[in-house]
PDB file of N, CA and C in Angstrom:
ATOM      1  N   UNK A   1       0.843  -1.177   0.000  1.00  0.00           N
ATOM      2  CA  UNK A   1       0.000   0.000   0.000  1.00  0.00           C
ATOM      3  C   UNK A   1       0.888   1.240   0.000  1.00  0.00           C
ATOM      4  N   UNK A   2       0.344   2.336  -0.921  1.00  0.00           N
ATOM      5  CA  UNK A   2       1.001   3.685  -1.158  1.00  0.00           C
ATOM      6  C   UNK A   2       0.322   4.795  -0.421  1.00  0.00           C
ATOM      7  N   UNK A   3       0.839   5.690   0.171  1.00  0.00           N
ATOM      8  CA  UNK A   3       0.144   6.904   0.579  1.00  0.00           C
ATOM      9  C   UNK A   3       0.368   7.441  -0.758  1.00  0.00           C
ATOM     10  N   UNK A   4      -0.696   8.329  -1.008  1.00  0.00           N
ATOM     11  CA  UNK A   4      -1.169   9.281  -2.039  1.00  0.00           C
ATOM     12  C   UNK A   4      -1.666  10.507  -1.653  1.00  0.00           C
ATOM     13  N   UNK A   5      -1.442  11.531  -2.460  1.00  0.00           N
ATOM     14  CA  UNK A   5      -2.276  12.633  -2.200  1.00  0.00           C
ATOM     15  C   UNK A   5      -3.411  12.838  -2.128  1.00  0.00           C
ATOM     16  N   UNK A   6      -4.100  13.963  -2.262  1.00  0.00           N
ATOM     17  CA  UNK A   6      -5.204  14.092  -2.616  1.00  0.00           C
ATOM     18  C   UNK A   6      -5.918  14.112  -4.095  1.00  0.00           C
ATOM     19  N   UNK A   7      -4.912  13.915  -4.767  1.00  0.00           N
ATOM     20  CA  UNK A   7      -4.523  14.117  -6.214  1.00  0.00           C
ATOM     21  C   UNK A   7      -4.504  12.349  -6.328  1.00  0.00           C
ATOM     22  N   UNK A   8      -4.182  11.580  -5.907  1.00  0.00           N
ATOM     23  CA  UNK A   8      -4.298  10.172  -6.162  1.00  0.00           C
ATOM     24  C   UNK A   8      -2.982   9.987  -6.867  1.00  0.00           C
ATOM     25  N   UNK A   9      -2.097  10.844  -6.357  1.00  0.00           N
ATOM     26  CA  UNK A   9      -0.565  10.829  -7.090  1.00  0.00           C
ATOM     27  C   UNK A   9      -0.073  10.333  -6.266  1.00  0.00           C
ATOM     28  N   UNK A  10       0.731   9.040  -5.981  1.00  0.00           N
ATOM     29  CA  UNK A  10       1.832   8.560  -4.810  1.00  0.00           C
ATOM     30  C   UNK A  10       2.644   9.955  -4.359  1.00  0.00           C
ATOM     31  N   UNK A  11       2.893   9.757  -2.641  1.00  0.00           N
ATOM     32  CA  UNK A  11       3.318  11.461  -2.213  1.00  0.00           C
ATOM     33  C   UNK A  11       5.033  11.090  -2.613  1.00  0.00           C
ATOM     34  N   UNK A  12       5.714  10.407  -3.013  1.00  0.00           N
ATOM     35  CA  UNK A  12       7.156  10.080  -3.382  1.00  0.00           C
ATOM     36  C   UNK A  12       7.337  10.583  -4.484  1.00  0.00           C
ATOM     37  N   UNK A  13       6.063  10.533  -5.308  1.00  0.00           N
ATOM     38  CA  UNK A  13       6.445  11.425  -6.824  1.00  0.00           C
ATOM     39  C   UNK A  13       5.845  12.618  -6.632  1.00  0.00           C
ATOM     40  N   UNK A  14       5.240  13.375  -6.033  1.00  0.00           N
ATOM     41  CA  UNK A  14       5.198  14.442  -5.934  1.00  0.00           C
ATOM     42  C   UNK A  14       6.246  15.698  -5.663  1.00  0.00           C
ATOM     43  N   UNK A  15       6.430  16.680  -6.399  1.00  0.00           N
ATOM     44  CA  UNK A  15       7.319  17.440  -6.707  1.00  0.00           C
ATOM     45  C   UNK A  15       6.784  18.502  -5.133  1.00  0.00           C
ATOM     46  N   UNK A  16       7.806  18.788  -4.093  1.00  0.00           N
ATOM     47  CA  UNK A  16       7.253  19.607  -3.276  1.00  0.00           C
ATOM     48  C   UNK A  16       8.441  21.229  -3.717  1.00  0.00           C
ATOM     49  N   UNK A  17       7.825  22.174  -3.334  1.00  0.00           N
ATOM     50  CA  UNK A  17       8.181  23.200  -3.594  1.00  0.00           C
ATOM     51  C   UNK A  17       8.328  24.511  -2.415  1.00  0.00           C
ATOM     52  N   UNK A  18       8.638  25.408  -2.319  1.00  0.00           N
ATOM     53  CA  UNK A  18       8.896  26.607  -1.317  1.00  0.00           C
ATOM     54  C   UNK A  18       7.132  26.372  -0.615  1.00  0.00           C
ATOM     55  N   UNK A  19       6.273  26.634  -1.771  1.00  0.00           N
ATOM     56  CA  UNK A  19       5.188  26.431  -0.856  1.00  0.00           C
ATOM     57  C   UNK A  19       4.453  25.561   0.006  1.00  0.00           C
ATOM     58  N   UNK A  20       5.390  24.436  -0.024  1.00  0.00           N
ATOM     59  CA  UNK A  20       4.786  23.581   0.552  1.00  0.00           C
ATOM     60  C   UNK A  20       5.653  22.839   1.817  1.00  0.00           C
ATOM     61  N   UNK A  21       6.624  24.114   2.284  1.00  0.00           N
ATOM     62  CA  UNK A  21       7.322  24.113   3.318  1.00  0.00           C
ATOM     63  C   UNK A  21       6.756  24.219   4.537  1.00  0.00           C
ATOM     64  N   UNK A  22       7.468  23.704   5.524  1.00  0.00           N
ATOM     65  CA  UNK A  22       6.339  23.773   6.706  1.00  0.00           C
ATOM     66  C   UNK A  22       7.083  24.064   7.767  1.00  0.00           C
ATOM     67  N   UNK A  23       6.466  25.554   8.493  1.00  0.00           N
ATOM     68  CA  UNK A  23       7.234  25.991   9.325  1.00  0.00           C
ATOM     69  C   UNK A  23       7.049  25.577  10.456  1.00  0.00           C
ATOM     70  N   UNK A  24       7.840  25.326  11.013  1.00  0.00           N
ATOM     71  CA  UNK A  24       8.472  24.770  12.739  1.00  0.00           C
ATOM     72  C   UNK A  24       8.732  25.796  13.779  1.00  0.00           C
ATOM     73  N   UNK A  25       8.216  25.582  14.936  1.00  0.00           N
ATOM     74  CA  UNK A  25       8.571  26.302  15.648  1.00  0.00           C
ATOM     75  C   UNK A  25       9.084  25.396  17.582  1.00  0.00           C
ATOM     76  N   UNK A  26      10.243  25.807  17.533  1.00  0.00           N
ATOM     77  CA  UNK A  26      10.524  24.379  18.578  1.00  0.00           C
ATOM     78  C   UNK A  26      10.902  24.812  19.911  1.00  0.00           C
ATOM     79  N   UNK A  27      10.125  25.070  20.551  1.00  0.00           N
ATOM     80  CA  UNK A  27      10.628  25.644  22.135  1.00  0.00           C
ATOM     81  C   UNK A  27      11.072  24.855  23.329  1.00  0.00           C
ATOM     82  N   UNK A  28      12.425  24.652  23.857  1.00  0.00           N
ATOM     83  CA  UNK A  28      12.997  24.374  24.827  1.00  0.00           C
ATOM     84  C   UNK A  28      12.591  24.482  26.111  1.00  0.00           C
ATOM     85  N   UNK A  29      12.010  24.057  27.051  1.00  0.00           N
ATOM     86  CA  UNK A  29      11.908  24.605  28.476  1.00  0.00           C
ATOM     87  C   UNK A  29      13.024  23.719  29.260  1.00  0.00           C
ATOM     88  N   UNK A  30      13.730  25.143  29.552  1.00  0.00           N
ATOM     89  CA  UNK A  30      14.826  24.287  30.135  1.00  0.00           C
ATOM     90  C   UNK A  30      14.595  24.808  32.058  1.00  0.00           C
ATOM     91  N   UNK A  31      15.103  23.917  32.826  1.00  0.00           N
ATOM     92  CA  UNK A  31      14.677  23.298  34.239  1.00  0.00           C
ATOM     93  C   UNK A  31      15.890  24.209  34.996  1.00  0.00           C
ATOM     94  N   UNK A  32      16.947  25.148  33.855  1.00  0.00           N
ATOM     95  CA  UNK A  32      17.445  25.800  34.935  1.00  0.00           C
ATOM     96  C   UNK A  32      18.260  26.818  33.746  1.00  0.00           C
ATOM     97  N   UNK A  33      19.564  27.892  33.963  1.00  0.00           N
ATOM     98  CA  UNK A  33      19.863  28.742  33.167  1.00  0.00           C
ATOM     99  C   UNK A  33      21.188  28.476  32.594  1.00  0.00           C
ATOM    100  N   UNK A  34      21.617  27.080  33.252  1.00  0.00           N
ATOM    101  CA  UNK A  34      23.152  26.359  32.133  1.00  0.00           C
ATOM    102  C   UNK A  34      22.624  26.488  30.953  1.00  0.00           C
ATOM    103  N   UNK A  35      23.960  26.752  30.120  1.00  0.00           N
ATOM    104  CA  UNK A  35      24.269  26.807  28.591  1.00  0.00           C
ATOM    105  C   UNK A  35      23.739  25.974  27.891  1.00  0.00           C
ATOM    106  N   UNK A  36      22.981  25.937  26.444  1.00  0.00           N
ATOM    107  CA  UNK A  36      22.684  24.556  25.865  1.00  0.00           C
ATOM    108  C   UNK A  36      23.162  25.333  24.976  1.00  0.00           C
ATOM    109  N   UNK A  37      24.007  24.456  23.976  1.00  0.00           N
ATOM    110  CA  UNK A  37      24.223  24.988  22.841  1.00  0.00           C
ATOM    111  C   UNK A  37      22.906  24.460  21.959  1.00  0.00           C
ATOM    112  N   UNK A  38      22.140  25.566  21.088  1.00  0.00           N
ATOM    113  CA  UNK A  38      21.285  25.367  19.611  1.00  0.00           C
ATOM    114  C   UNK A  38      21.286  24.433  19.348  1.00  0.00           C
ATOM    115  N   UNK A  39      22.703  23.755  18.417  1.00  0.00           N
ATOM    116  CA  UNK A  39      22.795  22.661  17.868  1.00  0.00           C
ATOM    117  C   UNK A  39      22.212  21.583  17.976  1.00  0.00           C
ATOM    118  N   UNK A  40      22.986  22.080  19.603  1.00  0.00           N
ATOM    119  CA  UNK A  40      22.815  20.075  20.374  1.00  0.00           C
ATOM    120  C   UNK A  40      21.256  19.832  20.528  1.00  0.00           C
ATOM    121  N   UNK A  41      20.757  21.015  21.003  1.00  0.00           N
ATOM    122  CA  UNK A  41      19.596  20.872  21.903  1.00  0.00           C
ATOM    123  C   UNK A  41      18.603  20.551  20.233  1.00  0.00           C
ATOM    124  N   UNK A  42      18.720  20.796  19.444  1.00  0.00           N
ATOM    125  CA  UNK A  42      17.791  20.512  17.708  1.00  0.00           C
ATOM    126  C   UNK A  42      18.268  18.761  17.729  1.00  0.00           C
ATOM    127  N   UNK A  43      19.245  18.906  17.472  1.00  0.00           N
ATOM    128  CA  UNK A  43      20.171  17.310  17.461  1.00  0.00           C
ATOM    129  C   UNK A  43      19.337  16.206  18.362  1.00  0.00           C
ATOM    130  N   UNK A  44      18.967  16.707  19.379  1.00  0.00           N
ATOM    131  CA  UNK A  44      18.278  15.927  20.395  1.00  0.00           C
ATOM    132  C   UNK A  44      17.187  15.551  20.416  1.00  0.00           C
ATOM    133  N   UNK A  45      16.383  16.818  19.323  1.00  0.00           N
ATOM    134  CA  UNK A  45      15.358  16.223  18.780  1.00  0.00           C
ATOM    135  C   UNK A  45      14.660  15.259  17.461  1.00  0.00           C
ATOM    136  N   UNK A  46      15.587  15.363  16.810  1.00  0.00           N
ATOM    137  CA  UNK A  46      15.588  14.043  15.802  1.00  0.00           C
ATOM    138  C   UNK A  46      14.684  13.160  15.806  1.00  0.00           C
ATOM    139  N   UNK A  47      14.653  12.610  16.457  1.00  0.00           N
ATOM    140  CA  UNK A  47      13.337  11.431  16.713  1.00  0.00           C
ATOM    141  C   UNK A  47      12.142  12.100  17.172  1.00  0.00           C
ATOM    142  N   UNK A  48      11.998  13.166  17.684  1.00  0.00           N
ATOM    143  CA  UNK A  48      10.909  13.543  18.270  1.00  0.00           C
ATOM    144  C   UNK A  48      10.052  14.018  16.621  1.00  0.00           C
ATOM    145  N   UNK A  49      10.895  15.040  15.794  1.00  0.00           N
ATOM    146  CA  UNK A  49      10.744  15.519  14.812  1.00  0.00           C
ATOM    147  C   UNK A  49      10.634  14.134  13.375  1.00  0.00           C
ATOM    148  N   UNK A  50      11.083  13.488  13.417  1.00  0.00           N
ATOM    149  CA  UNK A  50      11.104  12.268  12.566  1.00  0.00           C
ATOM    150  C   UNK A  50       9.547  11.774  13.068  1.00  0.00           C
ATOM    151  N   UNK A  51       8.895  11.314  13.994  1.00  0.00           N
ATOM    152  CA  UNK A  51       7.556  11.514  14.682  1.00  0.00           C
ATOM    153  C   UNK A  51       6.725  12.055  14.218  1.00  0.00           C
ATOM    154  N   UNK A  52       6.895  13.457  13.970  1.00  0.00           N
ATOM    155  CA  UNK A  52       5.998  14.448  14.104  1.00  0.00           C
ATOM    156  C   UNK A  52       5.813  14.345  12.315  1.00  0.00           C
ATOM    157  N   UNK A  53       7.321  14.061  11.390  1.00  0.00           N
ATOM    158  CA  UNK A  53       6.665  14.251  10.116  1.00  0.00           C
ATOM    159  C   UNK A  53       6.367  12.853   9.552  1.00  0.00           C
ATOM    160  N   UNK A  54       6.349  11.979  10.354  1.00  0.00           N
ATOM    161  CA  UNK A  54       5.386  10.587  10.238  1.00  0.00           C
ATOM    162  C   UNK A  54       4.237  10.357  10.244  1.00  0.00           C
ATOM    163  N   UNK A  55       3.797  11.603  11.515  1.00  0.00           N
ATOM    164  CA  UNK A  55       2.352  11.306  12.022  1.00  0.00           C
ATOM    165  C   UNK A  55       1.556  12.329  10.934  1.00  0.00           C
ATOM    166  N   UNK A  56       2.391  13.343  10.542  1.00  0.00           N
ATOM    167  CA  UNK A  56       1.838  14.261   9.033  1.00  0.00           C
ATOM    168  C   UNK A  56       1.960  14.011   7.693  1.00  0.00           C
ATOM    169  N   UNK A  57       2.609  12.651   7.487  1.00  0.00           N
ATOM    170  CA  UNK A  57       2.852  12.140   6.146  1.00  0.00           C
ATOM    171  C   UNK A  57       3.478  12.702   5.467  1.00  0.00           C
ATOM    172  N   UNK A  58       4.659  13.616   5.776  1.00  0.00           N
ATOM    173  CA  UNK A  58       5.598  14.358   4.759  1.00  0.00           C
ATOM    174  C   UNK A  58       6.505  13.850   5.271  1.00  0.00           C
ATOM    175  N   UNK A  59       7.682  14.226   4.286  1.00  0.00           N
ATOM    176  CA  UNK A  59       9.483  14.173   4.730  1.00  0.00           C
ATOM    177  C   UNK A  59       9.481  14.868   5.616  1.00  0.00           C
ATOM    178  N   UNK A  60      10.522  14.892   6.395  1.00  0.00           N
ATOM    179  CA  UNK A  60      10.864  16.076   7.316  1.00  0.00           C
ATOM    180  C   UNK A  60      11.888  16.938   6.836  1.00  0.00           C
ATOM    181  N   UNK A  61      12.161  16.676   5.494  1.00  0.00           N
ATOM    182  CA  UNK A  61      13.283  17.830   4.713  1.00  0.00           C
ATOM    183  C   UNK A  61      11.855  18.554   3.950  1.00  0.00           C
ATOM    184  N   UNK A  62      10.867  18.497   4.303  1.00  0.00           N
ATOM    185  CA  UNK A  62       9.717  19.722   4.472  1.00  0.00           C
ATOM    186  C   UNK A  62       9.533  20.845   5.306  1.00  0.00           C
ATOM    187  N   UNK A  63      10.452  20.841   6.474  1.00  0.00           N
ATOM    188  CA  UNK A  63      10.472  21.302   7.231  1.00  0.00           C
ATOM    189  C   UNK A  63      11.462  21.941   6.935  1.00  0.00           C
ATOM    190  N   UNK A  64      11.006  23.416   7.236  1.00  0.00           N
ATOM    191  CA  UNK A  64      11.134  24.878   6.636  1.00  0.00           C
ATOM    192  C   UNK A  64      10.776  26.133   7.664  1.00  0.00           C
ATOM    193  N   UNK A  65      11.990  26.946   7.855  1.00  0.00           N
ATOM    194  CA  UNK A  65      11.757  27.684   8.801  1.00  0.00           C
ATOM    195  C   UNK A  65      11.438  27.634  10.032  1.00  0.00           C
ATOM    196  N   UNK A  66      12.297  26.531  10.319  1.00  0.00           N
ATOM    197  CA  UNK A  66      13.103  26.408  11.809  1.00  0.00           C
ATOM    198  C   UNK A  66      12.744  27.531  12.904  1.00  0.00           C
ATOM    199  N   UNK A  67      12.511  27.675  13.905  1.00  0.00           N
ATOM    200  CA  UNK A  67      12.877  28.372  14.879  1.00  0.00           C
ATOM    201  C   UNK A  67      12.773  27.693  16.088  1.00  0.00           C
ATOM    202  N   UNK A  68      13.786  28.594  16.408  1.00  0.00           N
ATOM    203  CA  UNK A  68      14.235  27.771  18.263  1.00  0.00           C
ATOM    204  C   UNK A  68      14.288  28.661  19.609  1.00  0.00           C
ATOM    205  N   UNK A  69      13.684  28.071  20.322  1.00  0.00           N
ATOM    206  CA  UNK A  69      13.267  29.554  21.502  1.00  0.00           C
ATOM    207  C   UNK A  69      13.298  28.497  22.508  1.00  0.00           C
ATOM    208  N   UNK A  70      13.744  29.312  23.664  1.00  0.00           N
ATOM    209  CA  UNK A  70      14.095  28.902  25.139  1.00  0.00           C
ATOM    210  C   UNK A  70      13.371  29.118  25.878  1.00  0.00           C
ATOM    211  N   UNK A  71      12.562  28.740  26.916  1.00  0.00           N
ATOM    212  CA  UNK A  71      11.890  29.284  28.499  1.00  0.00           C
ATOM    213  C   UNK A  71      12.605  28.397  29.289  1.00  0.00           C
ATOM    214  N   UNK A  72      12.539  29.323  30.187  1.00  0.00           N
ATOM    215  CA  UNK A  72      13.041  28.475  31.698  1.00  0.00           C
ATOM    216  C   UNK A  72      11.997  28.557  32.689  1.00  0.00           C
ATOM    217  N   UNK A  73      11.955  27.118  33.088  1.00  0.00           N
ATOM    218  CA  UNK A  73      10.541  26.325  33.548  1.00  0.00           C
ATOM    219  C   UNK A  73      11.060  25.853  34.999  1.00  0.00           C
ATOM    220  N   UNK A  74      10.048  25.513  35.102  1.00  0.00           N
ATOM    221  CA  UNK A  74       9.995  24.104  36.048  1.00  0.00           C
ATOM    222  C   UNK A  74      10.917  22.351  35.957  1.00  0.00           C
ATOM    223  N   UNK A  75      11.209  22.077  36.745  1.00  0.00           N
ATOM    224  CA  UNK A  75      12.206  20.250  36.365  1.00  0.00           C
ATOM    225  C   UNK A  75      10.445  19.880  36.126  1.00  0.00           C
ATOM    226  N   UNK A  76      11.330  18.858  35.322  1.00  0.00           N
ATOM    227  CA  UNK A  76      12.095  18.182  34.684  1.00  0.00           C
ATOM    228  C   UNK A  76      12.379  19.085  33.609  1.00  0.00           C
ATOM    229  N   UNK A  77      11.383  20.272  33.304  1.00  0.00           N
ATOM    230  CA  UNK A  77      12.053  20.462  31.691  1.00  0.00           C
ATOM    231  C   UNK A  77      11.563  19.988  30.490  1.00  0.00           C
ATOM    232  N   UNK A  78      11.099  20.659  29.357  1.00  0.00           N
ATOM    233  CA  UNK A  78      10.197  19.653  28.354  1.00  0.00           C
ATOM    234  C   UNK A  78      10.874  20.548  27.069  1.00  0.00           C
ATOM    235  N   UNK A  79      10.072  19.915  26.036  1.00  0.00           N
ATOM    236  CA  UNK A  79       9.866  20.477  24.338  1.00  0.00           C
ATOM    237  C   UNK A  79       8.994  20.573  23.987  1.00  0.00           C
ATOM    238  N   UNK A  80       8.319  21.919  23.167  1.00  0.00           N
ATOM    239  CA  UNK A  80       6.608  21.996  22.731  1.00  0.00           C
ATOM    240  C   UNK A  80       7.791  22.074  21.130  1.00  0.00           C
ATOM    241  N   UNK A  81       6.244  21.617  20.913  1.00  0.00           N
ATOM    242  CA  UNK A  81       6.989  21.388  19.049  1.00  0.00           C
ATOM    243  C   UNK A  81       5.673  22.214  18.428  1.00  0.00           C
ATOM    244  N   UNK A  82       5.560  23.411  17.699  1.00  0.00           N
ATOM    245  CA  UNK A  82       4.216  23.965  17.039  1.00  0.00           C
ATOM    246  C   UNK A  82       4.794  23.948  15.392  1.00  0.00           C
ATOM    247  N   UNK A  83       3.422  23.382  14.861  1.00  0.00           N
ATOM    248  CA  UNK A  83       3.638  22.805  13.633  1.00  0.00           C
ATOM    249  C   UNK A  83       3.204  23.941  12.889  1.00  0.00           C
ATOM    250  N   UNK A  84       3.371  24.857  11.771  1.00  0.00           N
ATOM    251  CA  UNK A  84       2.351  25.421  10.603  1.00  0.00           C
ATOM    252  C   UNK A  84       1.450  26.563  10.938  1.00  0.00           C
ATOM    253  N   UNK A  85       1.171  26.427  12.665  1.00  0.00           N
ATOM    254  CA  UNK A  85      -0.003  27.108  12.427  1.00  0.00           C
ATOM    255  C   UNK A  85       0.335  28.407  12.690  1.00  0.00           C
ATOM    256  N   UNK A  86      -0.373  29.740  12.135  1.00  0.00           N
ATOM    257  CA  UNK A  86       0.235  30.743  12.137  1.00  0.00           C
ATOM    258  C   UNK A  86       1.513  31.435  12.532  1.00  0.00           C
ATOM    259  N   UNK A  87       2.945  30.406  11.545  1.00  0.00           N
ATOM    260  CA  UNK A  87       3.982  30.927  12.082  1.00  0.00           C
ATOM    261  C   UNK A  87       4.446  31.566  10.746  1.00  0.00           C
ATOM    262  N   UNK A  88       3.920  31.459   9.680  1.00  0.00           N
ATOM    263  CA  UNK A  88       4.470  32.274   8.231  1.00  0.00           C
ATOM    264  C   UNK A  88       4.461  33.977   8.008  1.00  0.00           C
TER     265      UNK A  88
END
């Protein structure tokens, strides 16, 4: 079995384009005010994000316009992941 579009086109041959980028927005709550480097702390999410463009049926090299923002919370500490919705 193939996922398909809505178009009844398999989504593997579909040509995706600028518009059909999908912006991310990935916020950190971190449990105290040590250093995280950017990198690492994106790096760490990999699987969380591999997830997220599973459960939406795209690649995750759809994912377009990154952003990364910090709060400092409460322990343990978490990740909100906001998908698309009014971040363009």
């Amino acid at each position: 079995m193939t996922r398909e579009t809505a178009l009844g086109t398999p989504w593997y041959t579909v040509e995706r384009s600028k518009a059909d980028a999908v912006p991310l927005v990935i916020t950190f709550i971190q449990p105290d005010r040590l250093h995280r480097d950017r990198d690492n702390l994106l790096a760490a999410c990999k699987p969380a994000l591999d997830g997220v463009a599973d459960a939406l049926e795209i690649n995750d090299s759809q994912f377009d316009l990154v952003t990364i923002r910090r709060e400092y919370g409460a322990k343990p500490g978490g990740v909100r992941i906001e998908v698309g919705v009014g971040l363009r």
